[in-house]
PDB file of N, CA and C in Angstrom:
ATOM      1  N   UNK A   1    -125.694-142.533 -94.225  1.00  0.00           N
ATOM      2  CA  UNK A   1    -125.324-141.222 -93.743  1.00  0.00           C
ATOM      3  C   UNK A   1    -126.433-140.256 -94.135  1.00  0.00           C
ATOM      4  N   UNK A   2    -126.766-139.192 -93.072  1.00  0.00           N
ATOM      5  CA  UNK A   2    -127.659-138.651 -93.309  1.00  0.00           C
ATOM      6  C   UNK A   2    -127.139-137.137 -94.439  1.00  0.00           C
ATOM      7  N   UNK A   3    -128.073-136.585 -94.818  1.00  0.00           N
ATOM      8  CA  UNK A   3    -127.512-135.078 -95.391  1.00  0.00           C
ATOM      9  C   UNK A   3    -126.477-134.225 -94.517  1.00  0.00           C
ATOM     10  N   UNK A   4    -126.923-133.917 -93.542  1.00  0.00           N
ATOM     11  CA  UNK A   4    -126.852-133.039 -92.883  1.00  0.00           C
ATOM     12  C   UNK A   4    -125.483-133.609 -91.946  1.00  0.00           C
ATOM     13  N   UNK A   5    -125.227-135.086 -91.884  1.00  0.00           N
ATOM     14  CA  UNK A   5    -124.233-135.617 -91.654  1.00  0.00           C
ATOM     15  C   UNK A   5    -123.113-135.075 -92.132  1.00  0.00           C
ATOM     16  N   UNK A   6    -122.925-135.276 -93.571  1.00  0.00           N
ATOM     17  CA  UNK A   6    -122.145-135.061 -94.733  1.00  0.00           C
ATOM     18  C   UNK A   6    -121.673-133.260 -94.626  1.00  0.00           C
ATOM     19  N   UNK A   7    -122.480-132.950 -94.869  1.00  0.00           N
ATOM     20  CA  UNK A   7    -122.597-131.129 -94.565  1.00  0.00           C
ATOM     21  C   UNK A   7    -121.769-130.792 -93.203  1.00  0.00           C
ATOM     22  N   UNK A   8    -122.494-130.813 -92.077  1.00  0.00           N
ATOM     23  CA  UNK A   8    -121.386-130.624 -91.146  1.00  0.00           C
ATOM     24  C   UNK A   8    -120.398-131.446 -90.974  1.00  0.00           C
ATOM     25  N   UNK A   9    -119.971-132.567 -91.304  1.00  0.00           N
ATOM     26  CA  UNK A   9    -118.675-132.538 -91.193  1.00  0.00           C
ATOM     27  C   UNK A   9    -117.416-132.208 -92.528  1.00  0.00           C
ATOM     28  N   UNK A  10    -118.428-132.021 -93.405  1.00  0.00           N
ATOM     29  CA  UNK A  10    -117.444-131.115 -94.393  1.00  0.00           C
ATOM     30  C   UNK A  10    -117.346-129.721 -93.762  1.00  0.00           C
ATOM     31  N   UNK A  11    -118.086-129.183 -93.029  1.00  0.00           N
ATOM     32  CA  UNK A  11    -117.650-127.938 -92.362  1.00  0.00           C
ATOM     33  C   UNK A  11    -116.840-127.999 -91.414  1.00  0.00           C
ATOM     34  N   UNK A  12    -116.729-128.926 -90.612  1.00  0.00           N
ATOM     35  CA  UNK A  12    -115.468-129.313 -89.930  1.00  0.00           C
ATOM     36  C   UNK A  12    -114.066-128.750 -90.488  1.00  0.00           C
ATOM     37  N   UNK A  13    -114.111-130.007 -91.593  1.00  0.00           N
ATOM     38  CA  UNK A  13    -112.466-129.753 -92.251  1.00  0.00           C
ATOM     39  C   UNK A  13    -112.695-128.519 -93.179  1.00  0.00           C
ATOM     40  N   UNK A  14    -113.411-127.933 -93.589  1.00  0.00           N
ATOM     41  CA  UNK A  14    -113.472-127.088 -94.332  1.00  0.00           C
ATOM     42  C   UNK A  14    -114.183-126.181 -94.681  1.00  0.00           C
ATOM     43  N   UNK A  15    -114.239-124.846 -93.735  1.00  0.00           N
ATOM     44  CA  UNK A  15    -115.642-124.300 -93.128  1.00  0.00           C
ATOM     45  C   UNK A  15    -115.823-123.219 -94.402  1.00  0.00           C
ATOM     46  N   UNK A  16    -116.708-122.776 -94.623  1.00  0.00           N
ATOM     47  CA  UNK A  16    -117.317-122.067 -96.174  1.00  0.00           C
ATOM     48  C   UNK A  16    -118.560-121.558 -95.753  1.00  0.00           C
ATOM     49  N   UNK A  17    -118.810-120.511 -96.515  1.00  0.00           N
ATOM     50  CA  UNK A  17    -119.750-119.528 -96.708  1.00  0.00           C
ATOM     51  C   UNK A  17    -121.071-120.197 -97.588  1.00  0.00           C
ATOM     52  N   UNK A  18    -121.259-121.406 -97.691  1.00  0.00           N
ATOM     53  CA  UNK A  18    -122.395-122.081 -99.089  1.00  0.00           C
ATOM     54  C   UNK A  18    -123.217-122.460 -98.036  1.00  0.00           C
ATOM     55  N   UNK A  19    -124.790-122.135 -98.574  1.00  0.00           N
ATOM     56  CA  UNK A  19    -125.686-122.572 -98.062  1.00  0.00           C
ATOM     57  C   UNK A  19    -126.192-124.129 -97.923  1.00  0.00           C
ATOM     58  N   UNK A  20    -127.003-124.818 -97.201  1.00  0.00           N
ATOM     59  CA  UNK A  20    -127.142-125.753 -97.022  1.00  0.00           C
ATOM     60  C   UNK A  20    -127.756-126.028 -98.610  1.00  0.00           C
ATOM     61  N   UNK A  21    -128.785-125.045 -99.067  1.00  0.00           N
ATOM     62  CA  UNK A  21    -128.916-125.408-100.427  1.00  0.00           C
ATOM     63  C   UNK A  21    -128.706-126.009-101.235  1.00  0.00           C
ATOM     64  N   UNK A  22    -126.973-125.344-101.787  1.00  0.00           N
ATOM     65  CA  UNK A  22    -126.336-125.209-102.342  1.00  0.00           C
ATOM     66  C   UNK A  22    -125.522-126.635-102.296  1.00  0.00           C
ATOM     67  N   UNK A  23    -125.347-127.414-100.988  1.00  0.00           N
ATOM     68  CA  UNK A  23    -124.244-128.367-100.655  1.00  0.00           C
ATOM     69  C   UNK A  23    -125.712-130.097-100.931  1.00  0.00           C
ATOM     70  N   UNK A  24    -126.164-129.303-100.471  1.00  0.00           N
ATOM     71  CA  UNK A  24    -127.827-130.459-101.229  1.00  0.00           C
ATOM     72  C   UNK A  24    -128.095-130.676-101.841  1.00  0.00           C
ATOM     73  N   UNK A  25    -127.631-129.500-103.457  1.00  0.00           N
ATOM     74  CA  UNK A  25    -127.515-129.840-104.448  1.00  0.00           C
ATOM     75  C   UNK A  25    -126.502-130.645-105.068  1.00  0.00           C
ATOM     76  N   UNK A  26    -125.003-130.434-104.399  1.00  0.00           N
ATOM     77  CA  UNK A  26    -123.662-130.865-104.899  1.00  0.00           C
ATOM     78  C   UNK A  26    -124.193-132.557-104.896  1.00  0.00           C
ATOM     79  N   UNK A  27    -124.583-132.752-103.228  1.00  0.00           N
ATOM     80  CA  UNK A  27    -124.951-134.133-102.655  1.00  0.00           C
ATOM     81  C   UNK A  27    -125.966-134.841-104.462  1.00  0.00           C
ATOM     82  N   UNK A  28    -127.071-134.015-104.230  1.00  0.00           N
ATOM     83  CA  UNK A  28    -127.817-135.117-105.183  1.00  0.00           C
ATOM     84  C   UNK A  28    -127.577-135.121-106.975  1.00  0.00           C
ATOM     85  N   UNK A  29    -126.449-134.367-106.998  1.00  0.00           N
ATOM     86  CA  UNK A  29    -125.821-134.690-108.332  1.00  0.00           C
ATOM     87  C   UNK A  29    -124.559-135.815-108.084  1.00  0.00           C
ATOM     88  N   UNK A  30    -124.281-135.768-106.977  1.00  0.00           N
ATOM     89  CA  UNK A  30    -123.137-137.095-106.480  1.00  0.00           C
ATOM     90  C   UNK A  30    -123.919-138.372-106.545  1.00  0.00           C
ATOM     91  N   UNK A  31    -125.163-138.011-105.635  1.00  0.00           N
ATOM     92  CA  UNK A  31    -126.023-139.671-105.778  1.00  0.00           C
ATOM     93  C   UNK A  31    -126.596-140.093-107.143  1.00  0.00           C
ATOM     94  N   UNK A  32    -127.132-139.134-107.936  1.00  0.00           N
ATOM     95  CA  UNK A  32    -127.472-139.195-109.152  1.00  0.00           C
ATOM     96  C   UNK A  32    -126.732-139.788-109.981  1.00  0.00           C
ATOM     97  N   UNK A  33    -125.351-138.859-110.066  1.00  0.00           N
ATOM     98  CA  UNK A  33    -124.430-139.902-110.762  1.00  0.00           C
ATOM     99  C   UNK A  33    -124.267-141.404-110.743  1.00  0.00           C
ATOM    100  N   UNK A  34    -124.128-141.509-109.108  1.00  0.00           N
ATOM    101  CA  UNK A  34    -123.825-142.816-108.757  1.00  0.00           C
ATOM    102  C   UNK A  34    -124.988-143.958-108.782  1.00  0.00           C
ATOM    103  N   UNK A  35    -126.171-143.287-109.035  1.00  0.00           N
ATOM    104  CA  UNK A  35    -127.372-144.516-109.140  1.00  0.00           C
ATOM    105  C   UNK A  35    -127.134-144.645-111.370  1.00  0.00           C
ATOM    106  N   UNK A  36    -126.994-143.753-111.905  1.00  0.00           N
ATOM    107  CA  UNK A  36    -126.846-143.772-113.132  1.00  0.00           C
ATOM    108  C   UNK A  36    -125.829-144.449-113.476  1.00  0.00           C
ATOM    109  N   UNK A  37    -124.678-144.218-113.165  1.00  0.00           N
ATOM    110  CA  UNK A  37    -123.399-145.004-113.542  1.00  0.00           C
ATOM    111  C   UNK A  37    -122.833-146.131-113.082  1.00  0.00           C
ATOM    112  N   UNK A  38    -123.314-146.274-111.513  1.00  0.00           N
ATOM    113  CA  UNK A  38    -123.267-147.790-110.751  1.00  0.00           C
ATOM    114  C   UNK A  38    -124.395-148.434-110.565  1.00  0.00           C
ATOM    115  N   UNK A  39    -125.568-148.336-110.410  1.00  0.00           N
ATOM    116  CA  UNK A  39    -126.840-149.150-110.077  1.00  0.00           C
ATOM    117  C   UNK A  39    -127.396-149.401-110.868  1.00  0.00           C
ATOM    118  N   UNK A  40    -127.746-148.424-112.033  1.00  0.00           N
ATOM    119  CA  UNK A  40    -128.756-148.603-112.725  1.00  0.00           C
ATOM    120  C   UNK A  40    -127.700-149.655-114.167  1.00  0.00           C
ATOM    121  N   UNK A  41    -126.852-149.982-113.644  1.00  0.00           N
ATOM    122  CA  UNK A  41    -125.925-150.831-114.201  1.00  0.00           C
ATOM    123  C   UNK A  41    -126.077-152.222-114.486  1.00  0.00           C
ATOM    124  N   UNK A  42    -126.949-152.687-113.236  1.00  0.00           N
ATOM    125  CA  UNK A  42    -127.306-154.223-112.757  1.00  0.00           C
ATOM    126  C   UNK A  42    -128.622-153.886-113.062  1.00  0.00           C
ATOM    127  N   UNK A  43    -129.149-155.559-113.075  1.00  0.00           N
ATOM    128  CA  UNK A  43    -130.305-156.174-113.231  1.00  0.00           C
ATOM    129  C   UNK A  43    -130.944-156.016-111.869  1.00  0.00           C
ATOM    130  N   UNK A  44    -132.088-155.578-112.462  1.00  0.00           N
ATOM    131  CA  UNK A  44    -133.221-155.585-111.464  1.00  0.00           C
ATOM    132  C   UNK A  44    -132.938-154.579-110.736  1.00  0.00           C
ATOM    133  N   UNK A  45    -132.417-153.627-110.929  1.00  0.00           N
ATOM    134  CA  UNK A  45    -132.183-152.181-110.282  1.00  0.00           C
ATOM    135  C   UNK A  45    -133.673-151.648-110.345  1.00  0.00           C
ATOM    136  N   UNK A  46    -134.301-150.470-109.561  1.00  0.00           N
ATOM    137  CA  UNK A  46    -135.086-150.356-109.113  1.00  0.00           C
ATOM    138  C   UNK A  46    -134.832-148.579-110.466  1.00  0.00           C
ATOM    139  N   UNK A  47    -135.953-148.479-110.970  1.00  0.00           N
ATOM    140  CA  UNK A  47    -136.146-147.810-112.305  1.00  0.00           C
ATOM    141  C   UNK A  47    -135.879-146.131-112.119  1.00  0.00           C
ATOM    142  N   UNK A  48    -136.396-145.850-110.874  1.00  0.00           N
ATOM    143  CA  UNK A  48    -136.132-144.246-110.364  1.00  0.00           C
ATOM    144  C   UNK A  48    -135.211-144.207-108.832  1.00  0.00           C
ATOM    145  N   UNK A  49    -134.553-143.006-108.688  1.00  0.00           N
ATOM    146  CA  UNK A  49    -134.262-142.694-107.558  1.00  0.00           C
ATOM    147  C   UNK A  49    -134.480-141.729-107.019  1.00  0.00           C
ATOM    148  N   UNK A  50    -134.797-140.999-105.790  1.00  0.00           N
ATOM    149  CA  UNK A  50    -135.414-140.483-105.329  1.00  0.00           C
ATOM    150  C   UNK A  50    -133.961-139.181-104.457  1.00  0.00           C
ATOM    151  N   UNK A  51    -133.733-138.276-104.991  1.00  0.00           N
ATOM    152  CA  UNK A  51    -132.495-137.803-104.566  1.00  0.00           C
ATOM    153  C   UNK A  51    -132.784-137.012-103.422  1.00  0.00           C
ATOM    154  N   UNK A  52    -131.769-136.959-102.557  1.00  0.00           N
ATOM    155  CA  UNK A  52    -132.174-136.313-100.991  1.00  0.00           C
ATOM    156  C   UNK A  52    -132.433-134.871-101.123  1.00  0.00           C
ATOM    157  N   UNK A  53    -133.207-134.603-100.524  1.00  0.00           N
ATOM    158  CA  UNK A  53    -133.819-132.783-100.477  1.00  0.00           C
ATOM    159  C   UNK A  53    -133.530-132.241 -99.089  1.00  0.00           C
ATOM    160  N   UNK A  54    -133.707-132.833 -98.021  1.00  0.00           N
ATOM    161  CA  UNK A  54    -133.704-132.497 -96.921  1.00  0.00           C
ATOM    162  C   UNK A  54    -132.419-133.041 -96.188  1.00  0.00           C
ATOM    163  N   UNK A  55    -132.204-131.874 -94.951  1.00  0.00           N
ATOM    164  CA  UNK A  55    -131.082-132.230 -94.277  1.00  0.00           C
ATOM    165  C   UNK A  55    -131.309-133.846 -93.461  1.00  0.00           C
ATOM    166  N   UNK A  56    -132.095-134.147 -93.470  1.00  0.00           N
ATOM    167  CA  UNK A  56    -132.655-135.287 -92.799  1.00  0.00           C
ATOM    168  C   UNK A  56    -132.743-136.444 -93.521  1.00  0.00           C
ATOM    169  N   UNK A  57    -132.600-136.833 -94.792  1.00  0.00           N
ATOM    170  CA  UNK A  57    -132.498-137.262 -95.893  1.00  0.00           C
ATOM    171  C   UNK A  57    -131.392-138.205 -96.056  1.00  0.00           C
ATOM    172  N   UNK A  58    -131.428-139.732 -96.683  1.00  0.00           N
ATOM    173  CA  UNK A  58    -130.718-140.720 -96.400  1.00  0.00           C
ATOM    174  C   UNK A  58    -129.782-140.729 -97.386  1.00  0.00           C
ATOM    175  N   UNK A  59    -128.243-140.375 -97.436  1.00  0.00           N
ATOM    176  CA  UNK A  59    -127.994-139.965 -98.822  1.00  0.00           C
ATOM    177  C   UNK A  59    -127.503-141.785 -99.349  1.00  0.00           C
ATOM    178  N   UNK A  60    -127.255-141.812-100.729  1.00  0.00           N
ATOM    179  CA  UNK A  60    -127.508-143.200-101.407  1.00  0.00           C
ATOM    180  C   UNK A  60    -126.394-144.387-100.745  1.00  0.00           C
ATOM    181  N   UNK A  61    -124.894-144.360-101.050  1.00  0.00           N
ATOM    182  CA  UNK A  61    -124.078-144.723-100.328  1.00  0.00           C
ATOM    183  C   UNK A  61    -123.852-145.342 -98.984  1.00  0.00           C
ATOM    184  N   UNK A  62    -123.855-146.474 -99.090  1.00  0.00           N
ATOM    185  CA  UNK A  62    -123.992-147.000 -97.171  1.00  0.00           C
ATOM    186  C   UNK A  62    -122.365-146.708 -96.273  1.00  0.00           C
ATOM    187  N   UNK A  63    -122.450-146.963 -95.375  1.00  0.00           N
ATOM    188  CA  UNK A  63    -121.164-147.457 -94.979  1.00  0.00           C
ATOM    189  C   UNK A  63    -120.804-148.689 -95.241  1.00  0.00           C
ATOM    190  N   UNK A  64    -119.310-148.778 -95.189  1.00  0.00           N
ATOM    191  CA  UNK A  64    -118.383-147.733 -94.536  1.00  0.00           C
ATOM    192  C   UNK A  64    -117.431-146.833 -95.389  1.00  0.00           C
ATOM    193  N   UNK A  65    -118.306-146.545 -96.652  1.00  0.00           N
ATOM    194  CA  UNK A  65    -117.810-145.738 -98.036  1.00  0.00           C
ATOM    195  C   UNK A  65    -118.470-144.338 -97.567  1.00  0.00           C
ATOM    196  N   UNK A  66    -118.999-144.272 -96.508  1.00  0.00           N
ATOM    197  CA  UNK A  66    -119.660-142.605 -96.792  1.00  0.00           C
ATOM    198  C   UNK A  66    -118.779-141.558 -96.634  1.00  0.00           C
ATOM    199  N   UNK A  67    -117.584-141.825 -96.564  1.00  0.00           N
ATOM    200  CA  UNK A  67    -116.244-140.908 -96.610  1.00  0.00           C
ATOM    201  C   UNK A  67    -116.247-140.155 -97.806  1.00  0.00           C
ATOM    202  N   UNK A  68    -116.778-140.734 -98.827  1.00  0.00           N
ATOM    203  CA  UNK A  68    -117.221-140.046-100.205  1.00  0.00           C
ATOM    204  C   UNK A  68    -117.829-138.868-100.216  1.00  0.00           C
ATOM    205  N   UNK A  69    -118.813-138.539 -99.890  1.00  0.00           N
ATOM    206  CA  UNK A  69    -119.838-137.452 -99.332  1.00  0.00           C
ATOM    207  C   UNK A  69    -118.564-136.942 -98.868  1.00  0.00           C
ATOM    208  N   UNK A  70    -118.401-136.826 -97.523  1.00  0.00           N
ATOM    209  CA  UNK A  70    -117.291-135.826 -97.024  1.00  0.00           C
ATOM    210  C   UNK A  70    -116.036-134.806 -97.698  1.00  0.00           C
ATOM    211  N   UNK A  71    -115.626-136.271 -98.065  1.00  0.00           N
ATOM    212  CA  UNK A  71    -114.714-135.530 -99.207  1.00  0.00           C
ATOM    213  C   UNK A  71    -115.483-135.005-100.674  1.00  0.00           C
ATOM    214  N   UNK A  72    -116.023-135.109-101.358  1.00  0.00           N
ATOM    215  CA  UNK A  72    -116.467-134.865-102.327  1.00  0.00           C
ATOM    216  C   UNK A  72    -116.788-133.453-102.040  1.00  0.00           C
ATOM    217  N   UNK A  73    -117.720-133.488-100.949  1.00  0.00           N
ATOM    218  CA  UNK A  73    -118.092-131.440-100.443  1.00  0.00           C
ATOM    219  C   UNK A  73    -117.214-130.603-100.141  1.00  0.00           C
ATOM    220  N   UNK A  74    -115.485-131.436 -99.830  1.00  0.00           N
ATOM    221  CA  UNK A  74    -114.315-130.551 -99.649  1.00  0.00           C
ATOM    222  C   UNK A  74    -113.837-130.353-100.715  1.00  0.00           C
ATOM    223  N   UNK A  75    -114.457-130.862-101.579  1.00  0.00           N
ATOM    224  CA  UNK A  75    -113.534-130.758-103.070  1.00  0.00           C
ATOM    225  C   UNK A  75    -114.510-129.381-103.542  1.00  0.00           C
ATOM    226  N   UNK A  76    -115.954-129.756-103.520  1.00  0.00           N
ATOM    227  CA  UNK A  76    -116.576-128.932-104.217  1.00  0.00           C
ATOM    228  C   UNK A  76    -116.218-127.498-103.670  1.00  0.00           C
ATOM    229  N   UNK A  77    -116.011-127.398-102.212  1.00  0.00           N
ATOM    230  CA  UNK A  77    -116.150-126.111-101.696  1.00  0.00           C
ATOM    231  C   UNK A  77    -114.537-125.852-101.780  1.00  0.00           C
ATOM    232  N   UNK A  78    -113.347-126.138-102.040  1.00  0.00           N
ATOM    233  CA  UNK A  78    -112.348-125.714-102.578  1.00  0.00           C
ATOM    234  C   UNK A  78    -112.445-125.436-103.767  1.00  0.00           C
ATOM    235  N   UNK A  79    -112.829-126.232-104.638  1.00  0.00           N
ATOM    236  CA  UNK A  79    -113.010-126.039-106.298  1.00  0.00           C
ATOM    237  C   UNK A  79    -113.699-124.671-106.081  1.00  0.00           C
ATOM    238  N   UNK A  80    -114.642-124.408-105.706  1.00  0.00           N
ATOM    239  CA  UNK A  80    -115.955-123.052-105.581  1.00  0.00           C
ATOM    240  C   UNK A  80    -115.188-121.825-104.828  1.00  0.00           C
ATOM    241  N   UNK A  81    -114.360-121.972-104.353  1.00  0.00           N
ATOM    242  CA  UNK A  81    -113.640-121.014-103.369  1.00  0.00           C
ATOM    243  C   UNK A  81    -112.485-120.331-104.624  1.00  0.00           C
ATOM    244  N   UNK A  82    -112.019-121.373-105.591  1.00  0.00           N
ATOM    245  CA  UNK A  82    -111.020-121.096-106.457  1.00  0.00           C
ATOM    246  C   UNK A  82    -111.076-120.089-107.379  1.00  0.00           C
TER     247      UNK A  82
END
């Protein structure tokens, strides 16, 4: 899933005032986590990750889990709205 994937369709279900910035950042503290706490878990994991910057940008997660992203940005932008 791309960035910008994730982003608009969290604006779909849940439209908000946060800049793309802002939701780019949420994204690469989600992948971050998840290369730290799940990947870098196993052997022979690959030593750095490279976190998405751009709306164009491959975020870490494949399908058919990228429902994560989605929801995760509805959480953040309810939590942030609160």
């Amino acid at each position: 899933m791309k960035v910008r994937d994730a982003i608009n369709r969290a604006a779909i279900i849940e439209p908000n005032q946060y800049d793309h910035h802002e939701q780019i950042m949420w994204l690469q503290m989600l992948d971050g986590q998840i290369f730290e706490e799940v990947i870098r878990t196993h052997e022979g994991c690959p030593e750095h990750f490279n976190a998405p910057h751009e709306m164009n940008d491959d975020l870490l997660v494949p399908e058919p889990y990228t429902d994560l992203y989605l929801w995760y940005l509805v959480g953040r932008i309810q939590i942030s709205n609160a």
